[in-house]
PDB file of N, CA and C in Angstrom:
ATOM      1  N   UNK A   1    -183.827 -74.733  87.255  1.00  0.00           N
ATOM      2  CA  UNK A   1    -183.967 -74.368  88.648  1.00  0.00           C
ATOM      3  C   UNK A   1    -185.036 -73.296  88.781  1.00  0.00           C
ATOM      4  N   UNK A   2    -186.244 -73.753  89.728  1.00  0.00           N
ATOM      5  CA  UNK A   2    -187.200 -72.694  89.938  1.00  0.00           C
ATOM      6  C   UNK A   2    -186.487 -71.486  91.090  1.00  0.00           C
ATOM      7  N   UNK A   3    -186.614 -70.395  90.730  1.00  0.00           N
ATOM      8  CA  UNK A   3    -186.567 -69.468  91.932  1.00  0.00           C
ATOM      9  C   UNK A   3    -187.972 -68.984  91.968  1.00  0.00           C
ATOM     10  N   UNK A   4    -188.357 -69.107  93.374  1.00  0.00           N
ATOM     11  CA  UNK A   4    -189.797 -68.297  94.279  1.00  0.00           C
ATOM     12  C   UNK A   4    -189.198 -67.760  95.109  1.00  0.00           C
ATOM     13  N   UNK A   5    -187.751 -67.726  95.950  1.00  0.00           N
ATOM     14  CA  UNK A   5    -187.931 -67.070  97.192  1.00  0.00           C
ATOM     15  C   UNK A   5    -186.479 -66.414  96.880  1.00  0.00           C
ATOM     16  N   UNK A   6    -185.774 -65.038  97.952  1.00  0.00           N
ATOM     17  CA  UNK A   6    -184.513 -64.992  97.692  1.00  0.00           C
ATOM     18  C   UNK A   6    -184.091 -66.204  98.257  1.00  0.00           C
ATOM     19  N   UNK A   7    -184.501 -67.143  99.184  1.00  0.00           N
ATOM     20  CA  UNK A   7    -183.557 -67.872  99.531  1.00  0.00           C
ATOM     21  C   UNK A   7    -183.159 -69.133  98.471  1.00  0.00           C
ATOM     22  N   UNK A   8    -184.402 -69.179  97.455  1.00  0.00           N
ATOM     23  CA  UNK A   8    -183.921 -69.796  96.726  1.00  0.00           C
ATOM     24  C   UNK A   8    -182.903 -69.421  95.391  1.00  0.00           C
ATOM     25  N   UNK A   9    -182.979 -68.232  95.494  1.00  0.00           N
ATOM     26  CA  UNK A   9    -181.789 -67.533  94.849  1.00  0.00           C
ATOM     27  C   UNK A   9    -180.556 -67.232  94.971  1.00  0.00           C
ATOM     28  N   UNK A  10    -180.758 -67.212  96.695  1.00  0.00           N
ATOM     29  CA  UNK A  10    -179.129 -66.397  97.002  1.00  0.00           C
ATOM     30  C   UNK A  10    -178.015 -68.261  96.584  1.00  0.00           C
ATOM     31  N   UNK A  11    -178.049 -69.511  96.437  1.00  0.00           N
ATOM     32  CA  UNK A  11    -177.056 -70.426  96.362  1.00  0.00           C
ATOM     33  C   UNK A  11    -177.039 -69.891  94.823  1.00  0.00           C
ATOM     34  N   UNK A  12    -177.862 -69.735  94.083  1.00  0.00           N
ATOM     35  CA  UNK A  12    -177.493 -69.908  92.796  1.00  0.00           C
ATOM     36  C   UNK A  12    -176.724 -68.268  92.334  1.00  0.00           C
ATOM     37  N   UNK A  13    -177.066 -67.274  93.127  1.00  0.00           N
ATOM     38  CA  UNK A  13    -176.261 -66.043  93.124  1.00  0.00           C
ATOM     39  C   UNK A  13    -174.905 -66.405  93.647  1.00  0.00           C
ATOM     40  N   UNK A  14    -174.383 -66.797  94.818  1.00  0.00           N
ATOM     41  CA  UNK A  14    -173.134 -67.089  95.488  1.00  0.00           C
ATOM     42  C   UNK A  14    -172.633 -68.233  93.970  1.00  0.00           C
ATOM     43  N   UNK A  15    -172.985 -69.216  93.525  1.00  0.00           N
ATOM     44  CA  UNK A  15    -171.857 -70.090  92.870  1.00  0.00           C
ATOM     45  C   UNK A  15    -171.986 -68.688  91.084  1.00  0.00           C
ATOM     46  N   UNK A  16    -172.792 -67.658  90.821  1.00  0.00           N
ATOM     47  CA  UNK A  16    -172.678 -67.152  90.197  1.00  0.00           C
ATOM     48  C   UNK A  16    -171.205 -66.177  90.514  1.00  0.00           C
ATOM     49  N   UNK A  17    -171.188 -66.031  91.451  1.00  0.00           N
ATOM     50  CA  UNK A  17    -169.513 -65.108  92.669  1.00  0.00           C
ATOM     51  C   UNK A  17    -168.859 -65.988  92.631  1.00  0.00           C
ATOM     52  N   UNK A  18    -168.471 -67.111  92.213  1.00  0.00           N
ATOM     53  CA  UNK A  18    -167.767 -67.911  92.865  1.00  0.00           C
ATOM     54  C   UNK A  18    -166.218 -67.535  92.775  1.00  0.00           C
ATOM     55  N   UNK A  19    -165.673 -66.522  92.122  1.00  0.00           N
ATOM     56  CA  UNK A  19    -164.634 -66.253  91.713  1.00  0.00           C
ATOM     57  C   UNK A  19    -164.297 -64.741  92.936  1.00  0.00           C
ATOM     58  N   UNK A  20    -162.956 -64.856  93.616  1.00  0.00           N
ATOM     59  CA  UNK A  20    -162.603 -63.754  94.716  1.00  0.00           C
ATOM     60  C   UNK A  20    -162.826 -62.389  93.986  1.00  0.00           C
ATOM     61  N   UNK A  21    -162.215 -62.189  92.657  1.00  0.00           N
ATOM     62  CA  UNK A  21    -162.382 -61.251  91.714  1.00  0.00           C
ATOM     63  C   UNK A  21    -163.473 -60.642  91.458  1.00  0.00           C
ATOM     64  N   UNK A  22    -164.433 -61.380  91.193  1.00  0.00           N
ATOM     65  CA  UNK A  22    -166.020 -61.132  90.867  1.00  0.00           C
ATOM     66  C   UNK A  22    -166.153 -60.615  91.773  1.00  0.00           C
ATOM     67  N   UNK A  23    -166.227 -60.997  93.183  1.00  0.00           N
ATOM     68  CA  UNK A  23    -166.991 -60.495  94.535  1.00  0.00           C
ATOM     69  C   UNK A  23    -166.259 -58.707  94.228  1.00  0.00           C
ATOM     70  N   UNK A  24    -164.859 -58.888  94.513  1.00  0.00           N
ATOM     71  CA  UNK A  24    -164.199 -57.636  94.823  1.00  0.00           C
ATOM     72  C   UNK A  24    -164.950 -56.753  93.750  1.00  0.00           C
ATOM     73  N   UNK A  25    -164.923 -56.351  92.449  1.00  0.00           N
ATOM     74  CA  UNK A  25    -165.363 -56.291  91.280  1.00  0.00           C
ATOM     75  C   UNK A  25    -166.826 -55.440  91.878  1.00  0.00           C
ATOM     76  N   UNK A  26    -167.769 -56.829  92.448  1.00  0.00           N
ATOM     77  CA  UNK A  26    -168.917 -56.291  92.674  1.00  0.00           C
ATOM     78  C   UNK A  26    -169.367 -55.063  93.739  1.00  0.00           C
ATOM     79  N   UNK A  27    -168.190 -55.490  94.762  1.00  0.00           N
ATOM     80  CA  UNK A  27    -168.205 -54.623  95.939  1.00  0.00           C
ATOM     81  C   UNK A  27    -167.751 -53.315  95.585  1.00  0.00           C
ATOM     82  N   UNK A  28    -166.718 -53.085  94.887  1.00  0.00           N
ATOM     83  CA  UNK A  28    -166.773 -51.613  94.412  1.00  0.00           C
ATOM     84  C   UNK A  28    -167.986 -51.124  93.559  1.00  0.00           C
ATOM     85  N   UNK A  29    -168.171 -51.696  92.592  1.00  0.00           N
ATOM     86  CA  UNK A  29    -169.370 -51.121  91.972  1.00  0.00           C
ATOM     87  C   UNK A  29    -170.933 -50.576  93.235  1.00  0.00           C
ATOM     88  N   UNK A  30    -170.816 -51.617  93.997  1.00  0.00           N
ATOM     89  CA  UNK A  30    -171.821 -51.011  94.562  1.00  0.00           C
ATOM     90  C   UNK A  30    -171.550 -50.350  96.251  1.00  0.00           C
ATOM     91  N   UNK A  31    -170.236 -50.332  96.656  1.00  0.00           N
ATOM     92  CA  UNK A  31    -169.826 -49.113  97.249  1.00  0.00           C
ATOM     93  C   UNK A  31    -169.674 -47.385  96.528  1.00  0.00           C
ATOM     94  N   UNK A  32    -169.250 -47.085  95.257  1.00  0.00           N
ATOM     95  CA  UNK A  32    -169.471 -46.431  94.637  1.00  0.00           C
ATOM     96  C   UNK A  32    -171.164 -46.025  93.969  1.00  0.00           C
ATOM     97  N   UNK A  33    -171.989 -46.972  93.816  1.00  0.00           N
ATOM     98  CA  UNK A  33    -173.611 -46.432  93.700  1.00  0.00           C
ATOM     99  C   UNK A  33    -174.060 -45.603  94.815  1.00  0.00           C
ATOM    100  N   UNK A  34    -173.532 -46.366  95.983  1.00  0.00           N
ATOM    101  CA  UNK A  34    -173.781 -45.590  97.234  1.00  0.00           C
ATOM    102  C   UNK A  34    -173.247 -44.264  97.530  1.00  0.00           C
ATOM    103  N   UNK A  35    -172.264 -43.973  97.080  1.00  0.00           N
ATOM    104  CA  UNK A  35    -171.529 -43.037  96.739  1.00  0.00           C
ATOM    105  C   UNK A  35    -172.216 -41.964  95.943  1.00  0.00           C
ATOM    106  N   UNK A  36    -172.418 -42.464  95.029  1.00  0.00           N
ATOM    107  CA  UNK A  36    -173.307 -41.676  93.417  1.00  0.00           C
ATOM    108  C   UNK A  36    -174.410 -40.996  93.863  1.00  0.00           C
ATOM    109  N   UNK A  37    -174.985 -42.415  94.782  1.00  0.00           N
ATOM    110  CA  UNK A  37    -176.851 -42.316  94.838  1.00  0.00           C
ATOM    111  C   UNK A  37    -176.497 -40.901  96.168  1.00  0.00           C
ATOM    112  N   UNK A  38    -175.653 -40.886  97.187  1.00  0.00           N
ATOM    113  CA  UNK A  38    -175.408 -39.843  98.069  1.00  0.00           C
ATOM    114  C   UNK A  38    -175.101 -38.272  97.490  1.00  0.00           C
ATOM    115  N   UNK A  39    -174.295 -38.573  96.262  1.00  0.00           N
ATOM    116  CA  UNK A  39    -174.315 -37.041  95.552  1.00  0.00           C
ATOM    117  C   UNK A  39    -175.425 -36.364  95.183  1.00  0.00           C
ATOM    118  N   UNK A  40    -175.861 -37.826  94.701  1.00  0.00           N
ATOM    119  CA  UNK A  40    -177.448 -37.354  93.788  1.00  0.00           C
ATOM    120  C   UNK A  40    -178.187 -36.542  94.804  1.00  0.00           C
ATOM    121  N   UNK A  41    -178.247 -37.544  96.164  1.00  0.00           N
ATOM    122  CA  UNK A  41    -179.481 -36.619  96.980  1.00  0.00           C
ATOM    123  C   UNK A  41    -178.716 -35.424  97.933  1.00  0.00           C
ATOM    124  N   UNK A  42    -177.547 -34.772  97.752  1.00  0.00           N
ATOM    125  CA  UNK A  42    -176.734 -33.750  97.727  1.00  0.00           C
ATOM    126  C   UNK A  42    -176.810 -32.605  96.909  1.00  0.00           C
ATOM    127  N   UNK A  43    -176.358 -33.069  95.557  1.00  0.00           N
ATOM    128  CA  UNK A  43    -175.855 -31.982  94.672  1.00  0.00           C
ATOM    129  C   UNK A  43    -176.953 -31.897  93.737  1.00  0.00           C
ATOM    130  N   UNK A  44    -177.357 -32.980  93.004  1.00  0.00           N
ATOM    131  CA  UNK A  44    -178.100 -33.105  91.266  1.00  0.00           C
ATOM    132  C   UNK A  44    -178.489 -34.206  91.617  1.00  0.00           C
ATOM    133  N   UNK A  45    -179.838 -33.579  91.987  1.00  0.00           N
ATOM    134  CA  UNK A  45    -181.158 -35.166  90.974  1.00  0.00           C
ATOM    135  C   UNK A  45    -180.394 -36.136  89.852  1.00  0.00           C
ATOM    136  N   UNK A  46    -179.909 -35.262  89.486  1.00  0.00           N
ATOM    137  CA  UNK A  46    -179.413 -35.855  87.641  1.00  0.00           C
ATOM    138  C   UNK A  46    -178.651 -37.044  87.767  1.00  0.00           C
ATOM    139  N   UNK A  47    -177.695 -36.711  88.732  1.00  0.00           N
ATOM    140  CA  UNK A  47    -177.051 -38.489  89.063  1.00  0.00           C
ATOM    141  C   UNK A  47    -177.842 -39.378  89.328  1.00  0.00           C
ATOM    142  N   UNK A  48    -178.952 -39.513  90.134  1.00  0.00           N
ATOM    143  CA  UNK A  48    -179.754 -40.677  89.958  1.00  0.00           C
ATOM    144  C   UNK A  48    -179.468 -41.724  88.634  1.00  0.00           C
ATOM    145  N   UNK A  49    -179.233 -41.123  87.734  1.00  0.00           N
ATOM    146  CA  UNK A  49    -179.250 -41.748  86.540  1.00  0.00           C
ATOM    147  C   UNK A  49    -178.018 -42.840  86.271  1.00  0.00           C
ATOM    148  N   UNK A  50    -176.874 -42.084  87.181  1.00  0.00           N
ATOM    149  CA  UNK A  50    -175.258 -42.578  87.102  1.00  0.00           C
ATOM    150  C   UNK A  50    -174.947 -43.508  88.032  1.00  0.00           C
ATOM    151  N   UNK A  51    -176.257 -43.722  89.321  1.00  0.00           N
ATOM    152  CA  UNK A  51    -176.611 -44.864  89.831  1.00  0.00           C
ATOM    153  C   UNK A  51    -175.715 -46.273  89.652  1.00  0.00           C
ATOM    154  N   UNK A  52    -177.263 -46.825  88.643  1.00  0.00           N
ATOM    155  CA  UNK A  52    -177.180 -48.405  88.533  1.00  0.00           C
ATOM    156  C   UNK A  52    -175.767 -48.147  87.076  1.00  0.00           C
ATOM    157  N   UNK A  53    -175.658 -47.137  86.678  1.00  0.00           N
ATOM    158  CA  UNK A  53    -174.368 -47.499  85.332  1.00  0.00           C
ATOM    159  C   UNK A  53    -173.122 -47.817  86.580  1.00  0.00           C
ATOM    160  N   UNK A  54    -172.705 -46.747  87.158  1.00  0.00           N
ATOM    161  CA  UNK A  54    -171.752 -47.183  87.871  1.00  0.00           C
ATOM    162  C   UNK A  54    -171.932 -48.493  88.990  1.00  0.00           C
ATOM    163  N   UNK A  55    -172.879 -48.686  89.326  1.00  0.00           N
ATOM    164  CA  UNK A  55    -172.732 -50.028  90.043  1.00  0.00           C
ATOM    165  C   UNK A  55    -172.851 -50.957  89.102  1.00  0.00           C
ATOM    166  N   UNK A  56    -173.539 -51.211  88.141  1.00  0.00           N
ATOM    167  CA  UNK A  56    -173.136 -52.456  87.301  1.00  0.00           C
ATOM    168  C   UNK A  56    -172.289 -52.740  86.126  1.00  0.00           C
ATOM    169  N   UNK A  57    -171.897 -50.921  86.088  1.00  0.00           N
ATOM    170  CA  UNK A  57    -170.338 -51.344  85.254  1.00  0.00           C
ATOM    171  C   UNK A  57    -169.611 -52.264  85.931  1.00  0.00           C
ATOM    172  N   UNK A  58    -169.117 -52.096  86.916  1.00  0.00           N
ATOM    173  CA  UNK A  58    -168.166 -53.532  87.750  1.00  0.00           C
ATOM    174  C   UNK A  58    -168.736 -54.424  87.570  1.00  0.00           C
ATOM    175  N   UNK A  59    -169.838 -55.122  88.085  1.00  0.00           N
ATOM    176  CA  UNK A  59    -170.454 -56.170  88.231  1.00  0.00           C
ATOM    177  C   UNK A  59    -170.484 -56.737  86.740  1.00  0.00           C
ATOM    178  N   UNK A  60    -171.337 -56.230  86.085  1.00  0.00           N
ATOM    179  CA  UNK A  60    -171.066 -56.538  84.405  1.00  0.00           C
ATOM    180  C   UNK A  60    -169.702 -57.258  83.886  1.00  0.00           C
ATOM    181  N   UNK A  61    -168.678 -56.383  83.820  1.00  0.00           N
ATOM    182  CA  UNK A  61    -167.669 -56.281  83.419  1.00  0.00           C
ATOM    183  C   UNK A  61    -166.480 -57.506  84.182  1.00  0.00           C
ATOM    184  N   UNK A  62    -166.982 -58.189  85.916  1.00  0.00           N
ATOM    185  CA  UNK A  62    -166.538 -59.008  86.268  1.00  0.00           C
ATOM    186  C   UNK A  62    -167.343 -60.419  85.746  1.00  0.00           C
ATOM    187  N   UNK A  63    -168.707 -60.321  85.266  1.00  0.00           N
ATOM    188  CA  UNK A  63    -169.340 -61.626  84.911  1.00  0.00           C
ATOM    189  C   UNK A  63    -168.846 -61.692  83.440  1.00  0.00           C
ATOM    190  N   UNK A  64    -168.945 -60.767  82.780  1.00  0.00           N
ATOM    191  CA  UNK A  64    -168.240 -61.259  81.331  1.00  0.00           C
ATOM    192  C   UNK A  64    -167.149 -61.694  80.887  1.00  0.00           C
ATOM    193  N   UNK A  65    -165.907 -60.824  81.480  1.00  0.00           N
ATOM    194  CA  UNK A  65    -164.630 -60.909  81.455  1.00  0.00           C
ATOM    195  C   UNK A  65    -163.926 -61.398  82.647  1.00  0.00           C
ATOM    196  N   UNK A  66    -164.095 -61.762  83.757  1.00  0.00           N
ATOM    197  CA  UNK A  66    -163.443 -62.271  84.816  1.00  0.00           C
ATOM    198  C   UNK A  66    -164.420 -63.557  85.111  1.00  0.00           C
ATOM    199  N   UNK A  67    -166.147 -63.766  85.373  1.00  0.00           N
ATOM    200  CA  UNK A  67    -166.878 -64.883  86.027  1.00  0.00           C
ATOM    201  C   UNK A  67    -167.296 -65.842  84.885  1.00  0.00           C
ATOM    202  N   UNK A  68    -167.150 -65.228  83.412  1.00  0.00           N
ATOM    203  CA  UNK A  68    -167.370 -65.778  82.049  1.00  0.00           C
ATOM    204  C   UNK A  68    -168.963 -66.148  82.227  1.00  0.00           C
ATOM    205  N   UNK A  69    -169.620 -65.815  82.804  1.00  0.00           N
ATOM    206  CA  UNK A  69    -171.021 -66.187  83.022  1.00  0.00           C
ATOM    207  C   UNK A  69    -172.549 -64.854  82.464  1.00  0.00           C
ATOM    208  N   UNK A  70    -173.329 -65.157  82.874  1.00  0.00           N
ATOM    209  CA  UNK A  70    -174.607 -64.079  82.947  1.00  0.00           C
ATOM    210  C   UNK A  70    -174.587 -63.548  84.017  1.00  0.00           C
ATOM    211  N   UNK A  71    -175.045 -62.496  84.182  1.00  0.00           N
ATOM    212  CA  UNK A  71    -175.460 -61.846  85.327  1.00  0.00           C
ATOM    213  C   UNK A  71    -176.665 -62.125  85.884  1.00  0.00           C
ATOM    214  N   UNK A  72    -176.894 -61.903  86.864  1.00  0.00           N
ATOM    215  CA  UNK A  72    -178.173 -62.674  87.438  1.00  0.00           C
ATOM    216  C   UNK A  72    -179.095 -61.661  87.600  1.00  0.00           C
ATOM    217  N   UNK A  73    -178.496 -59.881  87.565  1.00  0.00           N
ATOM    218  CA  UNK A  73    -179.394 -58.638  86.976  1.00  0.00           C
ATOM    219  C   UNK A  73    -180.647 -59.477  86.201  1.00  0.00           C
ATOM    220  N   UNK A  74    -180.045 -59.749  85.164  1.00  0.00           N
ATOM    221  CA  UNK A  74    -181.145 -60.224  83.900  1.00  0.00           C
ATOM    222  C   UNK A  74    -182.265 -60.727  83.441  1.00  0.00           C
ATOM    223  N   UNK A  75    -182.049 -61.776  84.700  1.00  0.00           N
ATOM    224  CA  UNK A  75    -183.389 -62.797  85.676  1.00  0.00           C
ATOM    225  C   UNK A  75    -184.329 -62.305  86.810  1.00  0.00           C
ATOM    226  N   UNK A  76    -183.305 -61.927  87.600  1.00  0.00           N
ATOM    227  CA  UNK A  76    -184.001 -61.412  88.626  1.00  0.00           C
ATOM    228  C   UNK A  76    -183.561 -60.161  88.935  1.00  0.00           C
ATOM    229  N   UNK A  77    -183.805 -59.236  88.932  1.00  0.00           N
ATOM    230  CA  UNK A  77    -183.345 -57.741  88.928  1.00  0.00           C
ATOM    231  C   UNK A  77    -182.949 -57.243  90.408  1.00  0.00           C
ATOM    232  N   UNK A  78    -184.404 -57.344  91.608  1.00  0.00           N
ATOM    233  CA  UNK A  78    -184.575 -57.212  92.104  1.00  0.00           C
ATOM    234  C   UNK A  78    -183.799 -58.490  93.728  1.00  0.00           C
ATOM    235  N   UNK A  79    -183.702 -59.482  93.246  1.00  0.00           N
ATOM    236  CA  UNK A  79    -182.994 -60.369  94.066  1.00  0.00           C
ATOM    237  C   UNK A  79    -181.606 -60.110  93.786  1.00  0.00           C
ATOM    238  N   UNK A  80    -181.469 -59.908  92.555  1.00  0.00           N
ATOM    239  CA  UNK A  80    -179.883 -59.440  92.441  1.00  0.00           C
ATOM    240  C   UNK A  80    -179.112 -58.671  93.304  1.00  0.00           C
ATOM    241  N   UNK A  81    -180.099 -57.087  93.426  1.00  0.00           N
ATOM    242  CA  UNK A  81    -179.398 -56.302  93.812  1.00  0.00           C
ATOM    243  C   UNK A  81    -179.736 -56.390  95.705  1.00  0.00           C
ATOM    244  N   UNK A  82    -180.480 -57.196  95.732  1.00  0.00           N
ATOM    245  CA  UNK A  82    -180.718 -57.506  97.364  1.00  0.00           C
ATOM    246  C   UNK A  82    -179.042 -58.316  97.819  1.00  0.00           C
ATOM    247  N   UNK A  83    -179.182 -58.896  96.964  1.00  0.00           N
ATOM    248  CA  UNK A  83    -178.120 -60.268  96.853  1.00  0.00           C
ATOM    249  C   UNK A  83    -176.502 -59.346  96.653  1.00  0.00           C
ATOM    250  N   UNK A  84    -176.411 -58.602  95.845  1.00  0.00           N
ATOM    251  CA  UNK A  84    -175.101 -57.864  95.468  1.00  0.00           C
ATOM    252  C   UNK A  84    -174.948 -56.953  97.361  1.00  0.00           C
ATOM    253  N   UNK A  85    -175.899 -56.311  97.433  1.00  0.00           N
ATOM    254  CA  UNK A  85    -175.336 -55.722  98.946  1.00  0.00           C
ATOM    255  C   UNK A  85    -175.452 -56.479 100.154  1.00  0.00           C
ATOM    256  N   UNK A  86    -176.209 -58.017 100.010  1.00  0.00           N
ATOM    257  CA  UNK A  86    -175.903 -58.923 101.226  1.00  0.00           C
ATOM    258  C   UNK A  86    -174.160 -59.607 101.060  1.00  0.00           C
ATOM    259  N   UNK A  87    -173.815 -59.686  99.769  1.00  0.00           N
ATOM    260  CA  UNK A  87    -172.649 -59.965  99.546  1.00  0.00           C
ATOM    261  C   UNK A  87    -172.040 -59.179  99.876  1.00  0.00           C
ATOM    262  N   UNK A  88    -171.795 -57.859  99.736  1.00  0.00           N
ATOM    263  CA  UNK A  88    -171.071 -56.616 100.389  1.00  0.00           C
ATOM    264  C   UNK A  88    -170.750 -56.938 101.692  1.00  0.00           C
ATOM    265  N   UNK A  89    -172.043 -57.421 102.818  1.00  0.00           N
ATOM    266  CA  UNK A  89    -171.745 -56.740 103.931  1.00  0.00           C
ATOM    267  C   UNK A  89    -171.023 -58.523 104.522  1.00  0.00           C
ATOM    268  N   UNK A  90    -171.398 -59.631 104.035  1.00  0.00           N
ATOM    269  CA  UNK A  90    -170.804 -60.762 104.546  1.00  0.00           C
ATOM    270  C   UNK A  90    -169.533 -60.242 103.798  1.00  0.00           C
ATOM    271  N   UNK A  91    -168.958 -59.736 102.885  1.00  0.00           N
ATOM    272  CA  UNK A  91    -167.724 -59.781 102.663  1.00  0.00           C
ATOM    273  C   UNK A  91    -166.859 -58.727 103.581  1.00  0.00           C
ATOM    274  N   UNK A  92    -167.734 -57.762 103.665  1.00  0.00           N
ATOM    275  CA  UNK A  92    -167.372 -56.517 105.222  1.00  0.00           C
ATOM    276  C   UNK A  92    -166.906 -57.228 106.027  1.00  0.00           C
ATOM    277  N   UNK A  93    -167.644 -58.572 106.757  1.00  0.00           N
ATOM    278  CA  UNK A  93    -168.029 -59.198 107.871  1.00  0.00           C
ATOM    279  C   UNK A  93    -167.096 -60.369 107.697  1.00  0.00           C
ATOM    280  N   UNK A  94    -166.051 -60.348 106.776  1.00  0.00           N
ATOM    281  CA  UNK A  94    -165.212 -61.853 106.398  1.00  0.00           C
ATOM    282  C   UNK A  94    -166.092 -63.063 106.253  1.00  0.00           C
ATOM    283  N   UNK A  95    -167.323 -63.826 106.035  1.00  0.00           N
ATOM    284  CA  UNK A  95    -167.898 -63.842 105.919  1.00  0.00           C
ATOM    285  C   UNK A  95    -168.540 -65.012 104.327  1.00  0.00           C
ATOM    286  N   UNK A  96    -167.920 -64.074 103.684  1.00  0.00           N
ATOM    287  CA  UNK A  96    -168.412 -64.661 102.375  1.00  0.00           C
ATOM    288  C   UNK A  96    -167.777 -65.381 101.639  1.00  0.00           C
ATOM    289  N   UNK A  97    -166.353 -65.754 101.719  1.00  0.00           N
ATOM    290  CA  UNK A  97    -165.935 -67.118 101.530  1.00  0.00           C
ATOM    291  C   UNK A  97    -166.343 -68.438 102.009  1.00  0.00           C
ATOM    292  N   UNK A  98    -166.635 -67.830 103.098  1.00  0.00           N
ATOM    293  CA  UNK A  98    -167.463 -69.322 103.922  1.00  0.00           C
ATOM    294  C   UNK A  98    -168.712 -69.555 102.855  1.00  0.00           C
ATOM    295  N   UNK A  99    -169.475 -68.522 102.651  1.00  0.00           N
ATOM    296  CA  UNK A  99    -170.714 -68.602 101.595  1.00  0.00           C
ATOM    297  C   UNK A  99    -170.417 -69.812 100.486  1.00  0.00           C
ATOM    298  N   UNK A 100    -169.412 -69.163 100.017  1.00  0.00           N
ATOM    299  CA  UNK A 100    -168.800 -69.683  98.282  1.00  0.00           C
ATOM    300  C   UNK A 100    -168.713 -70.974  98.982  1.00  0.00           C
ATOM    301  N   UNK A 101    -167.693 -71.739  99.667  1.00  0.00           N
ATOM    302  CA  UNK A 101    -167.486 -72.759  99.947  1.00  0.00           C
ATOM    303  C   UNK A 101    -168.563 -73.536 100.360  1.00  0.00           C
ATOM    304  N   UNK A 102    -169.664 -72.957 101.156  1.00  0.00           N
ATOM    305  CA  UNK A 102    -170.977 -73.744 101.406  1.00  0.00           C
ATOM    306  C   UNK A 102    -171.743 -74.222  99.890  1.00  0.00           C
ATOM    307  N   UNK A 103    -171.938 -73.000  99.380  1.00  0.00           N
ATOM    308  CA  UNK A 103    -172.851 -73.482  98.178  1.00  0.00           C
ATOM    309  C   UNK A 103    -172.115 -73.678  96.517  1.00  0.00           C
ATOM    310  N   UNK A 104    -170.302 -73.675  96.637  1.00  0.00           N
ATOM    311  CA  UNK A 104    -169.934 -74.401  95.621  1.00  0.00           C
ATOM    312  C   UNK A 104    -168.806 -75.549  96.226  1.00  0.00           C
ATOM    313  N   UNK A 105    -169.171 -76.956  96.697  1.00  0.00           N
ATOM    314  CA  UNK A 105    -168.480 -77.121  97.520  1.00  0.00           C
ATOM    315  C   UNK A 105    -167.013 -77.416  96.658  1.00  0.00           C
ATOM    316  N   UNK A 106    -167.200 -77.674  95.089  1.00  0.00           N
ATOM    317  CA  UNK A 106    -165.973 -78.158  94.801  1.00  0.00           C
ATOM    318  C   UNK A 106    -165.107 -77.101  94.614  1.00  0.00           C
ATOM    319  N   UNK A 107    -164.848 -75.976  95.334  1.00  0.00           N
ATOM    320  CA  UNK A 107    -163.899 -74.800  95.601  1.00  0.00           C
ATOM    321  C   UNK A 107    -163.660 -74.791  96.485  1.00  0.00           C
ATOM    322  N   UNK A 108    -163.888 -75.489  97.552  1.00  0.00           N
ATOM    323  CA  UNK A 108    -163.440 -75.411  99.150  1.00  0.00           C
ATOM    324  C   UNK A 108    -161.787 -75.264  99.408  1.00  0.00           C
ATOM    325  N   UNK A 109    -161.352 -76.321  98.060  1.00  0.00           N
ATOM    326  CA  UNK A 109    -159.843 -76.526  98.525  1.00  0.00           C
ATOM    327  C   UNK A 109    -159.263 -75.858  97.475  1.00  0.00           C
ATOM    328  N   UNK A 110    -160.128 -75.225  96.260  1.00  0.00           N
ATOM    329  CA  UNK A 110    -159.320 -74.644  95.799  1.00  0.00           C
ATOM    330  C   UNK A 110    -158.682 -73.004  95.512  1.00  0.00           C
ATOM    331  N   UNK A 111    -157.959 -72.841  96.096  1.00  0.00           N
ATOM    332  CA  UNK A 111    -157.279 -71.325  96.078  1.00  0.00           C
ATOM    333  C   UNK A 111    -157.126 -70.590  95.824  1.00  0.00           C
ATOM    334  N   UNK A 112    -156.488 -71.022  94.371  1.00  0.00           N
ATOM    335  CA  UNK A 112    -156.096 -70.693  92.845  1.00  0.00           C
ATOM    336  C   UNK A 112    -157.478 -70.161  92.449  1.00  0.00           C
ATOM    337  N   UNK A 113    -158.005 -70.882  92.312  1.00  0.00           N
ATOM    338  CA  UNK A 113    -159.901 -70.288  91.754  1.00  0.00           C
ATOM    339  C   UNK A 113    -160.240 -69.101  92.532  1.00  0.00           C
ATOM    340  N   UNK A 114    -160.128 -68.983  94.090  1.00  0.00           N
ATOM    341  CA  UNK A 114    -160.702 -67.920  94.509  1.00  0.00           C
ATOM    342  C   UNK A 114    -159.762 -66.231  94.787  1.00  0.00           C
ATOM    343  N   UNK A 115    -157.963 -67.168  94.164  1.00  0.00           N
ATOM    344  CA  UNK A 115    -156.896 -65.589  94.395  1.00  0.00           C
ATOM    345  C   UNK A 115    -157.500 -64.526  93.601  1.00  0.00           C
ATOM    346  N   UNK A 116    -157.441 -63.197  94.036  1.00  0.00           N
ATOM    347  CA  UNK A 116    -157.921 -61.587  93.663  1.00  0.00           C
ATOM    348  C   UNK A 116    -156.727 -61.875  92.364  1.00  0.00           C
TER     349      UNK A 116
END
């Protein structure tokens, strides 16, 4: 699969989520960067650094051990993390199940696959 555009990225990012876990997983990690990255420009420069560890400890840690897959960090760095906070806010927005079900359709009916 060629990616040139995010849009040709974000289906192959969503069936990379396809799991309710993963999403949740991801959404803390990068509600907490936001968090981090806000101390940093508060308290210490120095957190800058504690950033991307704490947002992709979750994310990481749900593709290995919960999505059994790669991270899509790896490929595309930069679509990733566009892609990790558009997922945030459709999942804010209820939202992003509809996603999963559009672009993996053989999860539509299933449940079990997407329970936290």
């Amino acid at each position: 699969m060629e990616i040139r555009t995010f849009a040709d990225f974000w289906p192959y990012y969503v069936r990379a989520h396809s799991k309710a876990r993963t999403r949740v997983l991801h959404a803390i990690g990068s509600v907490l960067a936001l968090v981090v990255l806000c101390f940093a420009l508060a308290l210490n420069r120095w957190l800058f650094i504690a950033v991307p560890v704490v947002g992709y400890a979750f994310a990481w840690y749900a593709h290995f051990f919960v999505e059994h897959n790669k991270p899509a960090t790896f490929g595309h760095p930069f679509y990733s993390l566009a892609a990790d906070y558009r997922m945030l806010f459709l999942m804010l927005a209820g939202r992003m199940d509809a996603e999963v079900k559009r672009f993996v359709p053989a999860l539509a009916g299933d449940a079990a696959h997407n329970a936290v």
